[in-house]
Protein backbone atom coordinates (compact mmCIF):
# COMPACT_ATOMS: atom_id res chain seq x y z
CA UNK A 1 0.00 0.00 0.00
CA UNK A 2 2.91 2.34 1.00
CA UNK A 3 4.45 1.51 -2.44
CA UNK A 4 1.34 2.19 -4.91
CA UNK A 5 1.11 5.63 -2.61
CA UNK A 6 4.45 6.67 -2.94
CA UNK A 7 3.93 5.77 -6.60
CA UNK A 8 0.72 7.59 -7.62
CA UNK A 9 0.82 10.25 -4.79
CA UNK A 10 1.70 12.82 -7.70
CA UNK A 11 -0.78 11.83 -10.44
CA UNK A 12 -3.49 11.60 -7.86
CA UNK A 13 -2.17 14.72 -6.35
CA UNK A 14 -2.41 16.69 -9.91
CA UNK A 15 -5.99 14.77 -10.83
CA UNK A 16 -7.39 16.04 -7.65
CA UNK A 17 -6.68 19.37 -8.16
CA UNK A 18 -7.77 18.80 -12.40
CA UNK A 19 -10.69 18.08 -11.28
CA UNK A 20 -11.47 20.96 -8.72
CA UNK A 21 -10.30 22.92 -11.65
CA UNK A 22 -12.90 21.37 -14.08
CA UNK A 23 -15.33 21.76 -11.34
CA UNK A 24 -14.71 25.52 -11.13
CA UNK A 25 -15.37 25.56 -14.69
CA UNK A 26 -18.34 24.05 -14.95
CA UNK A 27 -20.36 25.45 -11.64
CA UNK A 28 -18.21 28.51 -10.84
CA UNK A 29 -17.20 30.50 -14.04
CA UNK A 30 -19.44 33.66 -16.00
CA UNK A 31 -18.13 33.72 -19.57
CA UNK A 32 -17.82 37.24 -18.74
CA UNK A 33 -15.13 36.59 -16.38
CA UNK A 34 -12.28 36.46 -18.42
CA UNK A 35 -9.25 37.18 -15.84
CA UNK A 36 -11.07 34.03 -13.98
CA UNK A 37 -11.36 31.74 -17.30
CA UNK A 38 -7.51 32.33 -18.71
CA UNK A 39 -6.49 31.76 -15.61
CA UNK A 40 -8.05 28.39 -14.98
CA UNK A 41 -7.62 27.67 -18.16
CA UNK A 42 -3.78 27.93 -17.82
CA UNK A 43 -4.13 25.88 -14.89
CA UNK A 44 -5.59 23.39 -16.50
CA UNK A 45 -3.47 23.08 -19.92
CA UNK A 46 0.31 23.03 -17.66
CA UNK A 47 -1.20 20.23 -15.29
CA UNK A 48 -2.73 17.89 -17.93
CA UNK A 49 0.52 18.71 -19.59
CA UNK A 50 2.68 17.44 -16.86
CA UNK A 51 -0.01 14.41 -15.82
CA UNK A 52 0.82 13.28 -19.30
CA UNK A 53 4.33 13.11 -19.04
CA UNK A 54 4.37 11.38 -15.41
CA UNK A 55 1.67 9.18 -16.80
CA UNK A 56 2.64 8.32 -20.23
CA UNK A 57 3.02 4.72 -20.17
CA UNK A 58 0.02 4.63 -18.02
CA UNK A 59 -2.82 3.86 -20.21
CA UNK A 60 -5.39 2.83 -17.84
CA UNK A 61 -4.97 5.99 -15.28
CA UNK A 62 -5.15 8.04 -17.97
CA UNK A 63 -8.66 6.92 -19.60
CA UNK A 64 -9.96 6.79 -16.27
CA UNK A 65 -9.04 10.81 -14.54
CA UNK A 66 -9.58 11.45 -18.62
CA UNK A 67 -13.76 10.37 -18.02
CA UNK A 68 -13.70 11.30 -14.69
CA UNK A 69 -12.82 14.96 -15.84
CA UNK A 70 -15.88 15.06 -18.37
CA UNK A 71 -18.37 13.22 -16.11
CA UNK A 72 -17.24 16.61 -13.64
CA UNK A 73 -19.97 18.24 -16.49
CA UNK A 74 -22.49 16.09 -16.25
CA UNK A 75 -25.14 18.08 -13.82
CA UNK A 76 -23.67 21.25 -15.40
CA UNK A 77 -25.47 23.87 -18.39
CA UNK A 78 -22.89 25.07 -20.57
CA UNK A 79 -21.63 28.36 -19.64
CA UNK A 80 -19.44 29.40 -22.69
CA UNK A 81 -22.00 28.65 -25.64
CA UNK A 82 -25.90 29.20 -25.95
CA UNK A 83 -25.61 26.76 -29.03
CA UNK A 84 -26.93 23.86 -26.97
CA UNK A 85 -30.19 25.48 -26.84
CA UNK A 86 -31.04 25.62 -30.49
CA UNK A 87 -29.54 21.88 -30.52
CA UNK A 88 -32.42 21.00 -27.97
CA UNK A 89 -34.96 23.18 -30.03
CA UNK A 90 -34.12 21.36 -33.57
CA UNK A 91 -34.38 17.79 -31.12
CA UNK A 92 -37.52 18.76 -30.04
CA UNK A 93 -39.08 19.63 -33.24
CA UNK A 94 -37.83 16.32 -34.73
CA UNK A 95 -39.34 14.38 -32.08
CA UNK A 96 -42.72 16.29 -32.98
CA UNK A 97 -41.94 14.62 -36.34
CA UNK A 98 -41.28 18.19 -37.60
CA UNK A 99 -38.75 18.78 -40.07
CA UNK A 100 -35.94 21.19 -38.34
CA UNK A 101 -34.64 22.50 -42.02
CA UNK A 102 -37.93 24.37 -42.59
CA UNK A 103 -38.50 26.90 -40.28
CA UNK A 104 -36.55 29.46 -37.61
CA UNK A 105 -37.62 29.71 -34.01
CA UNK A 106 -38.73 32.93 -34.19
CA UNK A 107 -41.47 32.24 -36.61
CA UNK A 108 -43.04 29.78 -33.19
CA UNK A 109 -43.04 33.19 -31.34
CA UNK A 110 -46.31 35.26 -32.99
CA UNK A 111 -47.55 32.16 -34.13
CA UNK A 112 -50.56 29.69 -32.72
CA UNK A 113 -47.44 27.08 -32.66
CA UNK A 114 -46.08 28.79 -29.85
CA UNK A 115 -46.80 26.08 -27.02
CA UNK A 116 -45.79 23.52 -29.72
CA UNK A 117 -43.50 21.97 -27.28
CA UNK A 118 -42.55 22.94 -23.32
CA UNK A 119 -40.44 25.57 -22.69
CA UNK A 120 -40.29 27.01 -26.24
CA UNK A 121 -39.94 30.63 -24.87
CA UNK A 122 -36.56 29.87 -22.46
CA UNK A 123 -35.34 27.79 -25.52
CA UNK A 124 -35.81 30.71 -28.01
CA UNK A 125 -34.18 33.76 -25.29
CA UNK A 126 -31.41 30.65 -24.12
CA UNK A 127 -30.25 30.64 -28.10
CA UNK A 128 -30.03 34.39 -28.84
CA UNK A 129 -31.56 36.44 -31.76
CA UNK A 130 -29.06 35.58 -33.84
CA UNK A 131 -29.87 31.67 -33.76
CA UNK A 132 -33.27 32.16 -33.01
CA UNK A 133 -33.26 34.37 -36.61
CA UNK A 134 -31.89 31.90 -38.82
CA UNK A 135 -32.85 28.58 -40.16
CA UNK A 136 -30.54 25.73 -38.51
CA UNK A 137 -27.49 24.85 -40.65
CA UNK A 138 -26.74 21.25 -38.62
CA UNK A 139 -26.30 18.41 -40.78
CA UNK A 140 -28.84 15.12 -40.43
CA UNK A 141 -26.05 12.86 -38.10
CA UNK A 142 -26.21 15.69 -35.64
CA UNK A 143 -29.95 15.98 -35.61
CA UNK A 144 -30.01 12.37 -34.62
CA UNK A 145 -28.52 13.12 -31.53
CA UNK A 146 -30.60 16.22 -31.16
CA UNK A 147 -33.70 14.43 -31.43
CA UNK A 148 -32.78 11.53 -28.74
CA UNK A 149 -32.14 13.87 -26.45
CA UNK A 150 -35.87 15.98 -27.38
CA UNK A 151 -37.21 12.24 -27.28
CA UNK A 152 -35.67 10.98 -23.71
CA UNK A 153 -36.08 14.55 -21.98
CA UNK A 154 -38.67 16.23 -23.96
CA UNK A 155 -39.78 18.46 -20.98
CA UNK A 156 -36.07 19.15 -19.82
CA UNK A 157 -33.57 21.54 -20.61
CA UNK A 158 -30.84 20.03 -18.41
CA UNK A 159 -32.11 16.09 -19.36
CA UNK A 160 -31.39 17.12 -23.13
CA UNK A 161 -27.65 18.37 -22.29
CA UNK A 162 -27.35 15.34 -20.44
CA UNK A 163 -28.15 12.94 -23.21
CA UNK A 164 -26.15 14.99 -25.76
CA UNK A 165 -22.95 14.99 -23.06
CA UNK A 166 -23.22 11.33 -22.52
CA UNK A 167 -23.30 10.98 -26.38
CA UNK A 168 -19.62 12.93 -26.94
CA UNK A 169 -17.68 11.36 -23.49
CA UNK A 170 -18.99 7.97 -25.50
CA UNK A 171 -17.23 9.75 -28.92
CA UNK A 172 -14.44 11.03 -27.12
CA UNK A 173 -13.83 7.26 -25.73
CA UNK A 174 -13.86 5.85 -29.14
CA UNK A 175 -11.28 8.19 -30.70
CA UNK A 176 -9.08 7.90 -28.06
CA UNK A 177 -9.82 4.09 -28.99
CA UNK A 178 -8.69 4.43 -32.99
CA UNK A 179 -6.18 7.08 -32.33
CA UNK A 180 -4.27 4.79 -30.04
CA UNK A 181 -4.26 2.24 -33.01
CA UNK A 182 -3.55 4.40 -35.23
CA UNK A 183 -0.66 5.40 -33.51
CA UNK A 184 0.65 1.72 -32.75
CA UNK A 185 0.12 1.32 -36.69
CA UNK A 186 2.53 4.03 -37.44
CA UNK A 187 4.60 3.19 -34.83
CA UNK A 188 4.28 6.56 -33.07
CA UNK A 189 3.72 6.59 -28.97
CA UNK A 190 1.27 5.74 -28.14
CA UNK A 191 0.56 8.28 -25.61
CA UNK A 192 0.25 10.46 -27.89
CA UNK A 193 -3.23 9.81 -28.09
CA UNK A 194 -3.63 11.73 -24.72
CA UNK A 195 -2.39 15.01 -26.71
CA UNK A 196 -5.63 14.59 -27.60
CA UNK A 197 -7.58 12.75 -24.92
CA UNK A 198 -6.86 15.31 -21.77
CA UNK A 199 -6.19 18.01 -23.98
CA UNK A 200 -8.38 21.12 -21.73
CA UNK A 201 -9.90 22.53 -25.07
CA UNK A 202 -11.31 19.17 -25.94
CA UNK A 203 -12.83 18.51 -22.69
CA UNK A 204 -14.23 22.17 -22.38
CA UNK A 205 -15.76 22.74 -25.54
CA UNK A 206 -16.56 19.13 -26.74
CA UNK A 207 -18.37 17.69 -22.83
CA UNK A 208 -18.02 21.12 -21.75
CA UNK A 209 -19.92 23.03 -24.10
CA UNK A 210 -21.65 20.57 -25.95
CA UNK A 211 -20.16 21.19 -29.88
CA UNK A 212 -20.24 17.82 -32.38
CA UNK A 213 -16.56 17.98 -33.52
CA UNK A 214 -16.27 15.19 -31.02
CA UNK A 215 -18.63 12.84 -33.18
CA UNK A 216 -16.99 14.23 -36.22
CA UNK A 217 -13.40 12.64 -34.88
CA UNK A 218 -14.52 10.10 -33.89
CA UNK A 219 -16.13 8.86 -37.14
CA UNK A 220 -12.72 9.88 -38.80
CA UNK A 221 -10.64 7.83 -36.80
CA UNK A 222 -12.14 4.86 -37.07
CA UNK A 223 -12.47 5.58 -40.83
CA UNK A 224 -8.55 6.33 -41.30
CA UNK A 225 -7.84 3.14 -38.98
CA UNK A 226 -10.17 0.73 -41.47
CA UNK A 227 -8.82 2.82 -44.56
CA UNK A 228 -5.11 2.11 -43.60
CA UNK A 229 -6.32 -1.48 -43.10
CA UNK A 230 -7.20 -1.76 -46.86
CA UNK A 231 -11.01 -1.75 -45.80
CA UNK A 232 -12.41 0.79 -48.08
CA UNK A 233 -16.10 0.73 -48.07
CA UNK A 234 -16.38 1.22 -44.25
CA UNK A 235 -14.07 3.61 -44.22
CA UNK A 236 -16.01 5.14 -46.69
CA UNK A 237 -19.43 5.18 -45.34
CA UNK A 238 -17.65 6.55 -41.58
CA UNK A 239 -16.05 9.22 -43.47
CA UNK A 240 -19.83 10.37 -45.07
CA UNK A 241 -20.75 10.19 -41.50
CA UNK A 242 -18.37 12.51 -40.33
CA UNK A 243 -19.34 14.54 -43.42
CA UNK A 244 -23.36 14.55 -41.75
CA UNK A 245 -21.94 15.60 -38.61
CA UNK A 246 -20.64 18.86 -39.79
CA UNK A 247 -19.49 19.59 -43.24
CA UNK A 248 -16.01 19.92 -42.27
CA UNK A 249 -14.49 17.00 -43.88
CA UNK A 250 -15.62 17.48 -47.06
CA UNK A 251 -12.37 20.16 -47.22
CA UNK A 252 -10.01 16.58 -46.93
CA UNK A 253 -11.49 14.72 -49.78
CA UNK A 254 -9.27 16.07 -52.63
CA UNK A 255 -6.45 14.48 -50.22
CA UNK A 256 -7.07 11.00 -51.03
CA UNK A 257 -5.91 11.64 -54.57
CA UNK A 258 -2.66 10.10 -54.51
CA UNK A 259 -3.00 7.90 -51.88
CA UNK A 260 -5.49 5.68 -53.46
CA UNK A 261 -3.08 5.58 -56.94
CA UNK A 262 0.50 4.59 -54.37
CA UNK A 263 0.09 1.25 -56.06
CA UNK A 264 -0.97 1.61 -59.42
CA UNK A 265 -1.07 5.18 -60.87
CA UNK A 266 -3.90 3.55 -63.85
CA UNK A 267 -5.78 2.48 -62.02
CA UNK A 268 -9.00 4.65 -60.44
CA UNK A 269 -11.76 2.07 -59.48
CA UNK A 270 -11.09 2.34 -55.13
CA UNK A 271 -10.83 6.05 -55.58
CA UNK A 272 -13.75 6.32 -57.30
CA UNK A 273 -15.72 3.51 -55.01
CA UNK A 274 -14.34 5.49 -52.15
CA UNK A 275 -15.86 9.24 -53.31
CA UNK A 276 -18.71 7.78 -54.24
CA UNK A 277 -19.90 5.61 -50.93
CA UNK A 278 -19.08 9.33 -49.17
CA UNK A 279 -21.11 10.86 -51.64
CA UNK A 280 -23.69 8.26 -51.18
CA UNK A 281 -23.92 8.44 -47.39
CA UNK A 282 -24.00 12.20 -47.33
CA UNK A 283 -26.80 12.12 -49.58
CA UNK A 284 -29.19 9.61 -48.05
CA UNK A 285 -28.67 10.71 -44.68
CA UNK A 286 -30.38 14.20 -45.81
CA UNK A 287 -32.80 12.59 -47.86
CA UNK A 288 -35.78 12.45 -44.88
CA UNK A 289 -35.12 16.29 -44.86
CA UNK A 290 -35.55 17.00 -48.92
CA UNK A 291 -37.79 19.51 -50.48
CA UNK A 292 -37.44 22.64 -52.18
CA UNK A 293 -38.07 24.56 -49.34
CA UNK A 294 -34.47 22.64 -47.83
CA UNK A 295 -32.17 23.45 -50.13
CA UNK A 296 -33.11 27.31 -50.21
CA UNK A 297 -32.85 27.54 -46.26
CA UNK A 298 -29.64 25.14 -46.09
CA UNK A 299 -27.61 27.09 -48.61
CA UNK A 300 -28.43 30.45 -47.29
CA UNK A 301 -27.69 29.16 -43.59
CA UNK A 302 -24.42 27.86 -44.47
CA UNK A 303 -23.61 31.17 -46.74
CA UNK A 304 -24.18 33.21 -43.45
CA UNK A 305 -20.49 31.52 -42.24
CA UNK A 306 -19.14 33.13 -45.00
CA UNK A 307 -20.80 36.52 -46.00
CA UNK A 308 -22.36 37.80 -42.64
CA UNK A 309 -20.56 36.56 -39.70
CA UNK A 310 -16.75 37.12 -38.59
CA UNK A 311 -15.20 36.40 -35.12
CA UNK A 312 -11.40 35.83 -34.31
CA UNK A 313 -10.19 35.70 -37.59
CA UNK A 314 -6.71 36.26 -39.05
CA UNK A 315 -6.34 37.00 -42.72
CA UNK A 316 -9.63 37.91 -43.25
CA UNK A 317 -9.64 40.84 -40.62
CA UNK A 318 -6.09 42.20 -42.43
CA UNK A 319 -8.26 42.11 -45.28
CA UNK A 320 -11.29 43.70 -43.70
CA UNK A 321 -8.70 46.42 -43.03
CA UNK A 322 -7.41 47.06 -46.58
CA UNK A 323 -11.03 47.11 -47.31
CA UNK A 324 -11.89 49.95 -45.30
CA UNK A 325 -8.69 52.29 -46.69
CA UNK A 326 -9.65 51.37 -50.04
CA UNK A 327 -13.52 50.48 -50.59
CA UNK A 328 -14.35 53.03 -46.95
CA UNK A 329 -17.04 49.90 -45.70
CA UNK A 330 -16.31 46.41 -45.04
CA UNK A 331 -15.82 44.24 -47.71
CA UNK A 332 -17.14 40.66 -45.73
CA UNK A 333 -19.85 40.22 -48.55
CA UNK A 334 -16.91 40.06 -51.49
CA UNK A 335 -13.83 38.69 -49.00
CA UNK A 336 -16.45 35.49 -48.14
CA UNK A 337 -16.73 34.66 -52.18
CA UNK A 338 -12.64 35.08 -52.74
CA UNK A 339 -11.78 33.67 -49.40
CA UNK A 340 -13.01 30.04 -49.47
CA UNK A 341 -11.75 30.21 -53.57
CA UNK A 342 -8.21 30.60 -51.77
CA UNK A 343 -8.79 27.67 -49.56
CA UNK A 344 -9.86 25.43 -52.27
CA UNK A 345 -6.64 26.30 -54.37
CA UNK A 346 -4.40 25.59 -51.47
CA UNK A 347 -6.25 22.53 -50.87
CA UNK A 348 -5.79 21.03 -54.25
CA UNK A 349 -2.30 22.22 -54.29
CA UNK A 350 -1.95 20.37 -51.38
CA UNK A 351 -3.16 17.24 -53.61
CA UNK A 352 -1.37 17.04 -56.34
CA UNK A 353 2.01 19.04 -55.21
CA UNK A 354 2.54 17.20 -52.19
CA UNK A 355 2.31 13.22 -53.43
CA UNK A 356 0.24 11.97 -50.11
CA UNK A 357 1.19 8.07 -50.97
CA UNK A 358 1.91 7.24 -47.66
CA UNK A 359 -0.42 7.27 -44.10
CA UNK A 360 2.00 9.52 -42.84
CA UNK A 361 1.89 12.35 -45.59
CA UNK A 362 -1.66 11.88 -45.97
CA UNK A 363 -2.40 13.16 -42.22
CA UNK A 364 -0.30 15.55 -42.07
CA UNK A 365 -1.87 16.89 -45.37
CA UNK A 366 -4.78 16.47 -43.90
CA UNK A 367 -3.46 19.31 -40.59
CA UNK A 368 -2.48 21.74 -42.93
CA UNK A 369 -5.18 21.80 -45.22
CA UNK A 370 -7.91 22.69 -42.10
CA UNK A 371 -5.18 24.58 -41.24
CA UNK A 372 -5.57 26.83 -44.22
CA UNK A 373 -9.12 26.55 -44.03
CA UNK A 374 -9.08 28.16 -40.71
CA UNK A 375 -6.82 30.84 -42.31
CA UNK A 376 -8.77 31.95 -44.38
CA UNK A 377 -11.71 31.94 -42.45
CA UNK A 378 -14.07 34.43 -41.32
CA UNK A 379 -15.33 32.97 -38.16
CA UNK A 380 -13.12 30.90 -36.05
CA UNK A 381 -14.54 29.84 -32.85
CA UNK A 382 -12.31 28.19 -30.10
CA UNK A 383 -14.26 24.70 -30.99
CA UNK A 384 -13.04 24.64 -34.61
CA UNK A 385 -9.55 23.25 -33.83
CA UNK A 386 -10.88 20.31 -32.44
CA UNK A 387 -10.40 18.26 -35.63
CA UNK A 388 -7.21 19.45 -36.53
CA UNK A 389 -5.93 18.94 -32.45
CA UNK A 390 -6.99 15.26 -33.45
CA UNK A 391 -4.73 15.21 -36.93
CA UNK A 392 -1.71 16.91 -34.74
CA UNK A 393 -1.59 13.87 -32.64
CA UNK A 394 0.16 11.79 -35.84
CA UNK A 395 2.41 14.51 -37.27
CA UNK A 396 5.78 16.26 -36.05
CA UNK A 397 4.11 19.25 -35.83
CA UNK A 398 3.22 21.13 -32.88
CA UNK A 399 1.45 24.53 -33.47
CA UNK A 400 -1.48 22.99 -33.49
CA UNK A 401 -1.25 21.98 -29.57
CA UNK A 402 -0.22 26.12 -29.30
CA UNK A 403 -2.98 27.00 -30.79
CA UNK A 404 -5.31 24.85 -28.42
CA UNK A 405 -4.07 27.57 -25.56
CA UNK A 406 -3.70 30.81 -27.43
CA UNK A 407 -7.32 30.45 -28.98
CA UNK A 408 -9.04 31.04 -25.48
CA UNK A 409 -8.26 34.04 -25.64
CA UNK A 410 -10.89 34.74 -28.33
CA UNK A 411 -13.57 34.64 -25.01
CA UNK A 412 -12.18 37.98 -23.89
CA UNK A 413 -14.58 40.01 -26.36
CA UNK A 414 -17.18 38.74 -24.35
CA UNK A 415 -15.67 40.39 -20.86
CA UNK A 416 -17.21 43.57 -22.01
CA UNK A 417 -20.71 44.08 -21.68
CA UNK A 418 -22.53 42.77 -24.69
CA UNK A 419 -19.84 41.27 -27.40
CA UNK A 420 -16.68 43.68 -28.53
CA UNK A 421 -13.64 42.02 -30.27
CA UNK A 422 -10.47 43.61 -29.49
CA UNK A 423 -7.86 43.26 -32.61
CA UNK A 424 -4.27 43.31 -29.63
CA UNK A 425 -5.59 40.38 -28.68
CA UNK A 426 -6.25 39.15 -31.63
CA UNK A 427 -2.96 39.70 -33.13
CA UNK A 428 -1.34 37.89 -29.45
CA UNK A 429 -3.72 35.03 -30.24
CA UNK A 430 -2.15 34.52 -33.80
CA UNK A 431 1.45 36.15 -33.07
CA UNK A 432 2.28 33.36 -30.81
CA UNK A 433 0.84 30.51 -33.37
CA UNK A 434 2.61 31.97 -36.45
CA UNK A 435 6.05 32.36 -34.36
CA UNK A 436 5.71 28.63 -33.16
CA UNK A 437 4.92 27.33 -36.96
CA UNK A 438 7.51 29.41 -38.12
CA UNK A 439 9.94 28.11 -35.77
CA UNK A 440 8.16 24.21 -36.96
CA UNK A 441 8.52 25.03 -40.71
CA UNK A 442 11.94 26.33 -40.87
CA UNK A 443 13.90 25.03 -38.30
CA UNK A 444 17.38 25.72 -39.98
CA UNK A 445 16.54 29.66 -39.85
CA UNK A 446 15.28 29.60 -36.64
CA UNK A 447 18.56 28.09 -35.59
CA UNK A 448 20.48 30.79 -37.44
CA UNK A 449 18.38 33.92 -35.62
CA UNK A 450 18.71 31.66 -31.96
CA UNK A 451 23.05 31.40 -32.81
CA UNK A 452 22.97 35.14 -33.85
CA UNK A 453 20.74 36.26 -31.12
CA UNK A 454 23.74 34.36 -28.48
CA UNK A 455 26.16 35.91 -30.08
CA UNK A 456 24.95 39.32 -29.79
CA UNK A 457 24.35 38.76 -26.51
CA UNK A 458 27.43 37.45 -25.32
CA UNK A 459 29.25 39.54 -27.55
């Protein structure tokens, strides 16, 4: 007993105080309160740092302080997103048998429909105008999950985050699952995985906050573990699932290019098998949903990501700017037509510069082409890394894992009262990023400014 104490007293030592942490997090913390939330945050992202490295050979421990640290969330509401709330209301309305694609909250408001469900009026003010205003732009694998938690707690708010929460930790177990395998198959460490696993911005904003990138890595991990296995259909239909969860993905496809020709460069059939069971799946999962009324609402929901809204962005703002000394308004509505353009070019560049024959290339392909999606972005909300966090984990590349701590600092435009983006932070957010990838990219130079730097110094 003395022995296992002496042994663990540390790990145990840093869980506990993880999980008061967590705890703090979920029951004690205003978004408002941003002095409060970089703080804890910090707390949180040096200790699971170091509980990794005591703990790396350690699989078991791990998993287990890595549940116990989401289950902390379970009795909680989400206190750094309102999105939950329209997730509930589109549950709901599916479990009313009423399509979700067709209609916007506030239309239930003035309308006889209003007591259509309970608690319609706290789900509508919980979302904000700005959901409540729009029609819902969640793909059908989502829904699912919306709708079992509107059919197991139809009359509660908190029973429907509950469901939803139980839903990712099960997600976040599976990845952690494939990753590991993953890992072991490109004989990488495998606690690696735990980059992942433990990583604070996971927990918070995946069981924390509720968002589906969880279910979106998971289905891509346990596609890229049956593709490297040669087992292309599943893979296949798992990556079209990941595609339903959010529409993500679909930026990776162009990717598989060269991988599927490593063996015979004449040969097409797999690559064209595998495009088309993702097509396939994408397009019967939204088929309950179809009408003409769908495709109208779903296009201009999805075109309000790239015309309308803008949050923590880094080329686009610098953009923004030359807009304003040149046009004198801002340019969002021409910049989110050009912008994704940009993305697509480096994407295919990506494709067919960069031969991706091998698992390795492929993934790490795969980093910097969400990478350049979130570039060029308009809107780039903490939860967005979560994908690329996952493709991190199997490349040499760190910046990614930087970025995980340098993006909470996006929540500070909500320490003011209302919502006002300040650009210095901003530009610290990004500063720090593009240094570390710089550093990453170029190592050789960054060796040369380090030497110089000494000598001047010691000069």
């Amino acid at each position: 007993m003395k022995e296992f104490y002496l042994k663990y007293k540390i790990p145990f030592f840093f869980s506990a105080i993880l999980v008061a942490l967590y705890a703090a997090f979920a029951y004690d913390l205003e978004r408002y309160d941003f002095v409060k939330l970089l703080s804890l945050y910090a707390a949180l992202f040096f200790l699971s740092y170091k509980l990794i490295q005591f703990q790396q050979g350690n699989f078991k421990f791990l998993l287990f302080v890595g549940i116990l640290f989401r289950l902390v969330f379970l009795f909680a509401l989400p206190n750094l997103s309102q999105d939950f709330y329209r997730f509930i209301w589109d549950g709901r309305l599916l479990a009313e048998g009423i399509n979700p694609y067709l209609s916007f909250p506030q239309q239930y408001i003035s309308s006889e429909n209003f007591n259509l469900f309970p608690q319609v009026g706290s789900l509508v003010e919980g979302m904000g105008s700005l959901s409540a205003s729009n029609y819902t732009n969640y793909p059908p694998v989502s829904q699912l999950v919306y709708a079992l938690a509107g059919i197991i707690a139809p009359k509660s708010i908190w029973g429907g985050v509950v469901v939803m929460r139980l839903v990712l930790i099960l997600a976040d177990v599976i990845s952690l699952f494939f990753i590991q395998k993953i890992l072991r198959y490109l004989k990488l460490p495998a606690h690696r995985a735990f980059w992942y696993f433990l990583n604070p911005l996971v927990i918070l904003e995946l069981t924390g906050n509720l968002h589906f990138e969880g279910l979106i890595v998971a289905f891509l991990a346990a596609s890229f573990w049956l593709l490297f296995q040669k087992k292309y259909v599943w893979a296949a239909l798992l990556f079209g699932l990941s595609v339903s969860v959010k529409l993500l993905p679909l930026v990776l496809l162009p990717l598989f290019f060269y991988y599927f020709r490593k063996n015979n460069p004449l040969n097409l059939p797999k690559l064209i098998l595998f495009y088309g069971i993702v097509g396939l799946t994408v397009l019967l999962s939204f088929v309950p949903f179809l009408s003409a009324e769908f495709f109208n609402h779903y296009a201009s929901s999805v075109g309000l990501w790239f015309s309308k809204f803008e949050f923590n962005a880094s080329v686009y703002y610098i953009v923004r700017w030359l807009g304003f000394q040149t046009m004198g308004y801002n340019i969002i509505g021409i910049a989110g037509k050009i912008l994704p353009l940009l993305v697509l070019v480096g994407v295919l560049l990506l494709s067919f510069l960069k031969r991706n024959t091998s698992e390795e290339n492929l993934l790490t392909s795969m980093l910097f082409a969400l990478s350049i999606y979130l570039l060029f972005a308009t809107t780039i909300h903490p939860w967005y890394l979560i994908t690329p966090i996952f493709l991190g984990v199997f490349t040499k590349f760190k910046y990614i894992f930087i970025w995980s701590f340098t993006v909470i600092l996006s929540y500070f435009a909500y320490s003011n009262q209302g919502f006002e983006e300040h650009l210095w932070i901003v530009t610290l957010e990004y500063l720090i990023v593009f240094l570390f990838a710089f550093a990453e990219f170029f190592p050789t130079m960054k060796q040369r400014i380090v030497t110089q730097y000494k000598h001047y110094v010691y000069k």
